[in-house]
N, C-alpha and C. Protein backbone atom coordinates (compact mmCIF):
# COMPACT_ATOMS: atom_id res chain seq x y z
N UNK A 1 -7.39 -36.82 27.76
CA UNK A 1 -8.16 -36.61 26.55
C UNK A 1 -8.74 -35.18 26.51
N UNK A 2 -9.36 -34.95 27.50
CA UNK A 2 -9.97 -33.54 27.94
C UNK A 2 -8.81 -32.50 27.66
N UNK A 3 -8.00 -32.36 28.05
CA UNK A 3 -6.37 -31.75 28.62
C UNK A 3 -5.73 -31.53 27.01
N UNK A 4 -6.03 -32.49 26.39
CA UNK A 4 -4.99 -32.47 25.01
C UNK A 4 -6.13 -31.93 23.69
N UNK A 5 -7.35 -32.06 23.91
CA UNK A 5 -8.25 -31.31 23.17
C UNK A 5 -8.24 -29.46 23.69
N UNK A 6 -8.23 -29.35 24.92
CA UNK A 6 -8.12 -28.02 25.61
C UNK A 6 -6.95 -27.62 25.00
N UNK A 7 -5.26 -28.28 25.13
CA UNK A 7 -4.46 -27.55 24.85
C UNK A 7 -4.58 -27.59 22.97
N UNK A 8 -5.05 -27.95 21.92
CA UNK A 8 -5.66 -28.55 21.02
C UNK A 8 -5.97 -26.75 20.57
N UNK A 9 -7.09 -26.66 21.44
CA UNK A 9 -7.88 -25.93 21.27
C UNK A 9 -7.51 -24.44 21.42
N UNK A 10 -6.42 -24.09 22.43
CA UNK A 10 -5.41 -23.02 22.41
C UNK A 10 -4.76 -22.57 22.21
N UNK A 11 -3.73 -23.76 21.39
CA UNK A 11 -2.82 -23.35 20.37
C UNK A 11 -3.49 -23.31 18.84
N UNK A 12 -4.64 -23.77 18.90
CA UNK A 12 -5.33 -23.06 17.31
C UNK A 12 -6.03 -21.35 17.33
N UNK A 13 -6.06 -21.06 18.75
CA UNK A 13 -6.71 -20.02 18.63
C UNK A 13 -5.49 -19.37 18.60
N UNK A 14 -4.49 -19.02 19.61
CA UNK A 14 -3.14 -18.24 19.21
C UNK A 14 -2.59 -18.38 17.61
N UNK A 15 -2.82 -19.78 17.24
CA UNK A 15 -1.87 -19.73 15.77
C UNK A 15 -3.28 -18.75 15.06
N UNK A 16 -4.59 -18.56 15.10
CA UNK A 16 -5.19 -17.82 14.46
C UNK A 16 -5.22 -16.27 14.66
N UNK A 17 -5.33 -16.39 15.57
CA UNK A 17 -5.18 -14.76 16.16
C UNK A 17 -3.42 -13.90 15.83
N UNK A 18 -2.79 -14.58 15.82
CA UNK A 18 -1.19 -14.10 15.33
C UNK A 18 -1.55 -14.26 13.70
N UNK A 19 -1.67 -15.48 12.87
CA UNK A 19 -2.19 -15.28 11.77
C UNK A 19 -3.01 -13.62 11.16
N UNK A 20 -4.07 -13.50 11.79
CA UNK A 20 -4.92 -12.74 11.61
C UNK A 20 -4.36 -11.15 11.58
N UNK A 21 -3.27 -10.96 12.60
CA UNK A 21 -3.17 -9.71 13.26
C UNK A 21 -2.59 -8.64 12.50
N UNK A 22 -3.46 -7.36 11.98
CA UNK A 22 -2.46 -6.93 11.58
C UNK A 22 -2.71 -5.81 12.02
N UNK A 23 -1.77 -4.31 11.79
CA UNK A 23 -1.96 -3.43 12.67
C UNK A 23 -1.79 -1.67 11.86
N UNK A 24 -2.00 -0.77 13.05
CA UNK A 24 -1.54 0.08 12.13
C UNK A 24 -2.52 1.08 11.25
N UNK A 25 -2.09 1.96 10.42
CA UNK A 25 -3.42 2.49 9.98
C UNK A 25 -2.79 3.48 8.42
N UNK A 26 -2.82 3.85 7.37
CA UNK A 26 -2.70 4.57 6.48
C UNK A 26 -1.45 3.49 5.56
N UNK A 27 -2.27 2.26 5.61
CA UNK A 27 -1.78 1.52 4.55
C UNK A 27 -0.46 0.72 4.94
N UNK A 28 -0.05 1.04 6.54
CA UNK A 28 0.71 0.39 6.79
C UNK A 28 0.65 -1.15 7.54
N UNK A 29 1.22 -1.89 7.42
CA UNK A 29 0.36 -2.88 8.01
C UNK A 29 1.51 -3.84 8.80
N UNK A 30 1.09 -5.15 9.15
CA UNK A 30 1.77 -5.76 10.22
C UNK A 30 3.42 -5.53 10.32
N UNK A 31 4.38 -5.29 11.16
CA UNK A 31 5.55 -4.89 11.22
C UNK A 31 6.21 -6.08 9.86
N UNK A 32 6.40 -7.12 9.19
CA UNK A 32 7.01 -8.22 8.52
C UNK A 32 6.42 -7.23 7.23
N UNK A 33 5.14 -7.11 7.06
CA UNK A 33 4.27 -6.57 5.98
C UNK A 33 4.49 -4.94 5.33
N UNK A 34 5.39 -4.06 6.54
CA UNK A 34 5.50 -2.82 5.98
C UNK A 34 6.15 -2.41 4.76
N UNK A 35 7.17 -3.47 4.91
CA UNK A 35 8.44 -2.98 3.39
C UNK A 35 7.71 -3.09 1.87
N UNK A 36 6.22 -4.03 2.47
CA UNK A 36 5.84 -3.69 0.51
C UNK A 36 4.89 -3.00 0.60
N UNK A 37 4.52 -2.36 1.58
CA UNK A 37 3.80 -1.81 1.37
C UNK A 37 3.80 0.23 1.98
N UNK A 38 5.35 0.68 2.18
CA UNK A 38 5.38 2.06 2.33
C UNK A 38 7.17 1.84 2.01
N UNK A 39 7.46 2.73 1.31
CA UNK A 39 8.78 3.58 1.02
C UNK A 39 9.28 4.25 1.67
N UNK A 40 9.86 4.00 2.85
CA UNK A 40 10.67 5.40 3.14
C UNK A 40 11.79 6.50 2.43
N UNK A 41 11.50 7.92 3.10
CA UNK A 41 12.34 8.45 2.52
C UNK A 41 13.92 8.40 2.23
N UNK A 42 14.71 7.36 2.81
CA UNK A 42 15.96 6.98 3.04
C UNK A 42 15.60 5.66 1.86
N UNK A 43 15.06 5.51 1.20
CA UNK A 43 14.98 4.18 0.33
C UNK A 43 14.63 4.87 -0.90
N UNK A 44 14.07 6.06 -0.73
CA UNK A 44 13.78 6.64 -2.05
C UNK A 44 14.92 7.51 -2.40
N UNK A 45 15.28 8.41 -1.36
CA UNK A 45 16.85 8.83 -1.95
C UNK A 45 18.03 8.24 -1.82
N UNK A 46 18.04 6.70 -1.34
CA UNK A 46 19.26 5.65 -2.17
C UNK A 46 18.84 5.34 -3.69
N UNK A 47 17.84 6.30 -4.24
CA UNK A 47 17.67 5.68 -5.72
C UNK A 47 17.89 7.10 -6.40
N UNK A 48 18.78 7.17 -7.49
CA UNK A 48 19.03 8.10 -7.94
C UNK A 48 17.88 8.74 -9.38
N UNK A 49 16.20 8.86 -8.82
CA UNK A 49 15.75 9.77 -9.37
C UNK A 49 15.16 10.59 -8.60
N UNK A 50 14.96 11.90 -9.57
CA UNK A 50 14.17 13.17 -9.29
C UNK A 50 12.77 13.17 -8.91
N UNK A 51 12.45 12.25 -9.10
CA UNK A 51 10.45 12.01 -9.20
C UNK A 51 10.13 11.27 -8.18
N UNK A 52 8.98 10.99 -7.68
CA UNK A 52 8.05 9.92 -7.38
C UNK A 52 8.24 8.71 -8.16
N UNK A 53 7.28 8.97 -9.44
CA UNK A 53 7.11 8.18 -10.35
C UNK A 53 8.44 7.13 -10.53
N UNK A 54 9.42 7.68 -11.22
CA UNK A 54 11.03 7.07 -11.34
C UNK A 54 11.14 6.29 -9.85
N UNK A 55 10.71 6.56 -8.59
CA UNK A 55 11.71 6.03 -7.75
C UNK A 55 10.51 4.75 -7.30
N UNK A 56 9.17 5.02 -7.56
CA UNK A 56 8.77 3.45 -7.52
C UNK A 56 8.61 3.20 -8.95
N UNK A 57 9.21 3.04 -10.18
CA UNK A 57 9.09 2.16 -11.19
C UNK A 57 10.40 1.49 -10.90
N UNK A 58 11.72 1.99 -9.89
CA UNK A 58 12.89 1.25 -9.38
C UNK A 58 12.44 0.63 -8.10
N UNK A 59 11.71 1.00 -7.28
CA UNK A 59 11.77 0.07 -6.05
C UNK A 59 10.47 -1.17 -6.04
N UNK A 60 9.51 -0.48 -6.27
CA UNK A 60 7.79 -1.04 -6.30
C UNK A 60 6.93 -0.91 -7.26
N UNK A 61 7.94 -1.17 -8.40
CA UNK A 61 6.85 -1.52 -10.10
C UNK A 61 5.84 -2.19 -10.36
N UNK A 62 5.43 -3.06 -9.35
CA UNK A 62 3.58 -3.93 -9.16
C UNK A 62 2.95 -2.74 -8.39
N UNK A 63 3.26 -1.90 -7.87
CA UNK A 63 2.62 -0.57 -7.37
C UNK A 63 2.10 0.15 -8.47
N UNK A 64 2.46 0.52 -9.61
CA UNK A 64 1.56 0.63 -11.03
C UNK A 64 0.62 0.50 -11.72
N UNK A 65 1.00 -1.38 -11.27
CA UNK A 65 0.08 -2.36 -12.16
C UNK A 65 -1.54 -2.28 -11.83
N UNK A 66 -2.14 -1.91 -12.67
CA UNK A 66 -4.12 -2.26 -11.90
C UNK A 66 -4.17 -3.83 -11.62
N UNK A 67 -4.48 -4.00 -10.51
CA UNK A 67 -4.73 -5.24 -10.26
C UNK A 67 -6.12 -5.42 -9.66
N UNK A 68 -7.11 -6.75 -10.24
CA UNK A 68 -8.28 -6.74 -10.05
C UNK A 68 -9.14 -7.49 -11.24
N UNK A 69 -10.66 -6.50 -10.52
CA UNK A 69 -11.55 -6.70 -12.08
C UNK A 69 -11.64 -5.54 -12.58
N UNK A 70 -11.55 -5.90 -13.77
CA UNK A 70 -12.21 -4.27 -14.51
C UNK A 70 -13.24 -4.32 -15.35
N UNK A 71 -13.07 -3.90 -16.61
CA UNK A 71 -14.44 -3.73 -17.16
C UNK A 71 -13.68 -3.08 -18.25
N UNK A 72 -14.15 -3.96 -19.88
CA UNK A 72 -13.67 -3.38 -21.19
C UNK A 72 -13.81 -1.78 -21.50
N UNK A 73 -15.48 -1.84 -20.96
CA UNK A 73 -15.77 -0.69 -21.21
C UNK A 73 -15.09 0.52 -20.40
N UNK A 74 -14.73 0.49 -19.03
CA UNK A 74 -14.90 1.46 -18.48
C UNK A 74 -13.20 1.25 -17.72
N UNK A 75 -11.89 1.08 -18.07
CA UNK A 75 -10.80 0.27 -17.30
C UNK A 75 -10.10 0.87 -16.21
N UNK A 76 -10.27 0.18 -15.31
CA UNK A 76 -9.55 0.97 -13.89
C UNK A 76 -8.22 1.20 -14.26
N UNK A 77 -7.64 2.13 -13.15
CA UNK A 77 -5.99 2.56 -12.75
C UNK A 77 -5.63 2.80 -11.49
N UNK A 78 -4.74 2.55 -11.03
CA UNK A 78 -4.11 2.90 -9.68
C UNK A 78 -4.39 4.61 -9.55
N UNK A 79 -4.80 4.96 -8.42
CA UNK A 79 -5.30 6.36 -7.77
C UNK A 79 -3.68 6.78 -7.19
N UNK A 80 -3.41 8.18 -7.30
CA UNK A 80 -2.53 8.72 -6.93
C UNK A 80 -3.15 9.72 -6.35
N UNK A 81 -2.22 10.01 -5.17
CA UNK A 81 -2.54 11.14 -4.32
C UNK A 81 -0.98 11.87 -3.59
N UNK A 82 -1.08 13.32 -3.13
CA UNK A 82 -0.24 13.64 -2.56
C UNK A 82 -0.75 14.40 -1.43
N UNK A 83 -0.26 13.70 0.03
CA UNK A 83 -0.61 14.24 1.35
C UNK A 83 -2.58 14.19 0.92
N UNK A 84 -3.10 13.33 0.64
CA UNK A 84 -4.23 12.98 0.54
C UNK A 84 -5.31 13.86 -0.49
N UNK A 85 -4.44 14.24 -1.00
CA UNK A 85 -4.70 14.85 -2.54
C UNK A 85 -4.78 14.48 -3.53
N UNK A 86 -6.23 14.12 -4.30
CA UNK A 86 -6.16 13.46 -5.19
C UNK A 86 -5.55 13.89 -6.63
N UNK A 87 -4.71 13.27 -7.73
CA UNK A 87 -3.64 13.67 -8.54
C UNK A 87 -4.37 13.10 -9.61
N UNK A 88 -4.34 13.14 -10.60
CA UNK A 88 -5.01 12.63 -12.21
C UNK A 88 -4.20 11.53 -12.99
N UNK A 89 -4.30 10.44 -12.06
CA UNK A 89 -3.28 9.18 -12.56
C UNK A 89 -1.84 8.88 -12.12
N UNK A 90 -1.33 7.92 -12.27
CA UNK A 90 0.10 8.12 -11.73
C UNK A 90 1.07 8.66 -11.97
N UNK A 91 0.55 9.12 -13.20
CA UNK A 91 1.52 9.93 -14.19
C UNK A 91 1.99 10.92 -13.54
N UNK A 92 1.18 11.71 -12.50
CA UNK A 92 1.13 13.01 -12.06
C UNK A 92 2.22 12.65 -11.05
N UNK A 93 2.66 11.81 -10.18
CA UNK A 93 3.73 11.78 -9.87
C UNK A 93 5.32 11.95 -10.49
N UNK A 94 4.92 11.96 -11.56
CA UNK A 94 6.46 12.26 -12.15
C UNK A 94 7.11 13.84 -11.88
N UNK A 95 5.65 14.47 -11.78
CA UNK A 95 6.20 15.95 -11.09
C UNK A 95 5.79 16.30 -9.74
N UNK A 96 6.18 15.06 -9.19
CA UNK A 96 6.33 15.51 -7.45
C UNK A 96 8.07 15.44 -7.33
N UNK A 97 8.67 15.65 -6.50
CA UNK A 97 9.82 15.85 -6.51
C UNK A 97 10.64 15.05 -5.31
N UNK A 98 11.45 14.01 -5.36
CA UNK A 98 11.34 13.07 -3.95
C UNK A 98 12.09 13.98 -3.23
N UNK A 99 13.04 15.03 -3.16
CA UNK A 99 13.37 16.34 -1.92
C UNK A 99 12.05 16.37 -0.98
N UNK A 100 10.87 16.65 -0.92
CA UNK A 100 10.18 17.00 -0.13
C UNK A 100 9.17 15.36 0.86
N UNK A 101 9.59 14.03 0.16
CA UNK A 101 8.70 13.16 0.34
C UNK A 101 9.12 12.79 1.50
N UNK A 102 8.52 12.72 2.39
CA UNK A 102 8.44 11.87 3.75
C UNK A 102 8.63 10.11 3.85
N UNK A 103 7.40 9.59 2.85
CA UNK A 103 7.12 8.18 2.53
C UNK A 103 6.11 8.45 1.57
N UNK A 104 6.37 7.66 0.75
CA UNK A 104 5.06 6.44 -0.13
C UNK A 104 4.65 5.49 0.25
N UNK A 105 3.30 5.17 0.14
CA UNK A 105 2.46 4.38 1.09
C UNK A 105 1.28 3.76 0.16
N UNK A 106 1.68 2.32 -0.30
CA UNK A 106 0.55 1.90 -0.81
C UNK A 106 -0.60 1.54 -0.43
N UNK A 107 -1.67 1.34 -0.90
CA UNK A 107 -3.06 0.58 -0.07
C UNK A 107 -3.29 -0.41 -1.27
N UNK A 108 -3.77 -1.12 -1.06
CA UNK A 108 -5.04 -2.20 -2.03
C UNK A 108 -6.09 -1.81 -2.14
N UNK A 109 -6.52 -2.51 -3.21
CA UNK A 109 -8.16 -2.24 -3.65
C UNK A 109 -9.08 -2.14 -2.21
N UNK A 110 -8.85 -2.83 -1.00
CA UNK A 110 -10.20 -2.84 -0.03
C UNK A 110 -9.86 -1.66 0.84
N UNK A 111 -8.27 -1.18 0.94
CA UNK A 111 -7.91 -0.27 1.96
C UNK A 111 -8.09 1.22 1.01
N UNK A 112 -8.08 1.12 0.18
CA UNK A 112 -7.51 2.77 -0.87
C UNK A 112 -9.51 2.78 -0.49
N UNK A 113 -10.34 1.54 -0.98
CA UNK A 113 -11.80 2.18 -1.04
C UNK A 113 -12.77 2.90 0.16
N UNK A 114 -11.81 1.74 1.34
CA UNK A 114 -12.34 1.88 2.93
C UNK A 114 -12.05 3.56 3.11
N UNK A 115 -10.69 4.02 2.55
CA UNK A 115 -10.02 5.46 3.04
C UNK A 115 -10.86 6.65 1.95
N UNK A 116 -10.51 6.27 0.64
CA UNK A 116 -11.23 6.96 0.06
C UNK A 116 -12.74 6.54 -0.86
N UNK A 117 -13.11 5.64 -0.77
CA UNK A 117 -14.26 5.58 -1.01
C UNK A 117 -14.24 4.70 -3.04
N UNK A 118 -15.20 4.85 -3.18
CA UNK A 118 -15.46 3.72 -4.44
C UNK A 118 -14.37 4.23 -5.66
N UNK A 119 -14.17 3.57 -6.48
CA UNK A 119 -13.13 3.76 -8.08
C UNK A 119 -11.95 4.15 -7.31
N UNK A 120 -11.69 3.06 -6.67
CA UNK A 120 -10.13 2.72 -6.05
C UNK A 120 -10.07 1.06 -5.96
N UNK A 121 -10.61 0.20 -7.29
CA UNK A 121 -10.71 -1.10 -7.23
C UNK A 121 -9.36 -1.47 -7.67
N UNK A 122 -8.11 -0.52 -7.75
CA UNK A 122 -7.14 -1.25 -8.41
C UNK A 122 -5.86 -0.67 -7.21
N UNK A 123 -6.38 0.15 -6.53
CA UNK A 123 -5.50 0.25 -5.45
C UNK A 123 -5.11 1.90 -5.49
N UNK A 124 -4.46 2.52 -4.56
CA UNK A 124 -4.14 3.32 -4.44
C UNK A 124 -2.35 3.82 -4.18
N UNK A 125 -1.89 4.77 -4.40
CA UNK A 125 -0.59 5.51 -3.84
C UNK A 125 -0.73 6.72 -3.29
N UNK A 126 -0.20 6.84 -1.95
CA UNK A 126 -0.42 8.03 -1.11
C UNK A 126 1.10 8.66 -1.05
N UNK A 127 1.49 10.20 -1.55
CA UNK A 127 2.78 10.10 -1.21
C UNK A 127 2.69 11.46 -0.01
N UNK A 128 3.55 11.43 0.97
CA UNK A 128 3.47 12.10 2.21
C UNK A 128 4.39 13.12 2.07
N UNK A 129 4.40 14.48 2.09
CA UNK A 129 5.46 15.15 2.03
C UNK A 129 5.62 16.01 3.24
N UNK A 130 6.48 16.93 3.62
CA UNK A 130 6.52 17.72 4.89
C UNK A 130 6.05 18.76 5.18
């Protein structure tokens, strides 16, 4: 009884702790979890555009979308950045050029705010160049 509550009790903490785990740091996250959440550069030039913008409205088009709460008055947007540079909407990716991109790297609303701080409630795009 003792023995089968103990082992009970060890395989809930492993199934939680593997649950839980994730790793990593600049939006990348558990190894299963990376593909939605960073682009490599070999995935962006199997897509035949010139831009940023163009090559996630083909690979990662919910990468766009504001997702969240917002507010009538005041309505969030996804934050764009290049090499941690902040850009004036996502738009501004249409004149980055994918020749120079390393990876695109999304965050969520809790990771884009943790990195850069508040009015990143709808998420962020980081694109990395060389």
């Amino acid at each position: 009884m003792i023995r089968t509550r103990w082992l009970a009790a060890a395989m809930f903490a492993a199934f939680v702790s593997a649950c839980g785990a994730t790793g990593g740091q600049g939006g990348i996250e558990a190894p299963g979890a990376t593909a939605r959440s960073v682009l490599t550069r070999e995935q962006i030039m199997n897509v035949s555009t010139g831009n940023v913008y163009d090559a996630i409205v083909a690979l990662r088009p919910q990468w766009l979308e504001p997702r969240g709460m917002d507010s009538f008055s005041n309505p969030g947007q996804v934050q764009a950045y290049v090499d941690n540079n902040r850009l004036f909407g996502v738009e501004a990716l249409r004149n980055v050029a994918v020749l120079d991109v390393v990876a695109v790297e999304y965050y969520d609303a809790n990771q884009a705010t943790a990195r850069w701080g508040l009015d990143h409630g709808h998420g962020a795009i980081n694109v990395r160049t060389r």
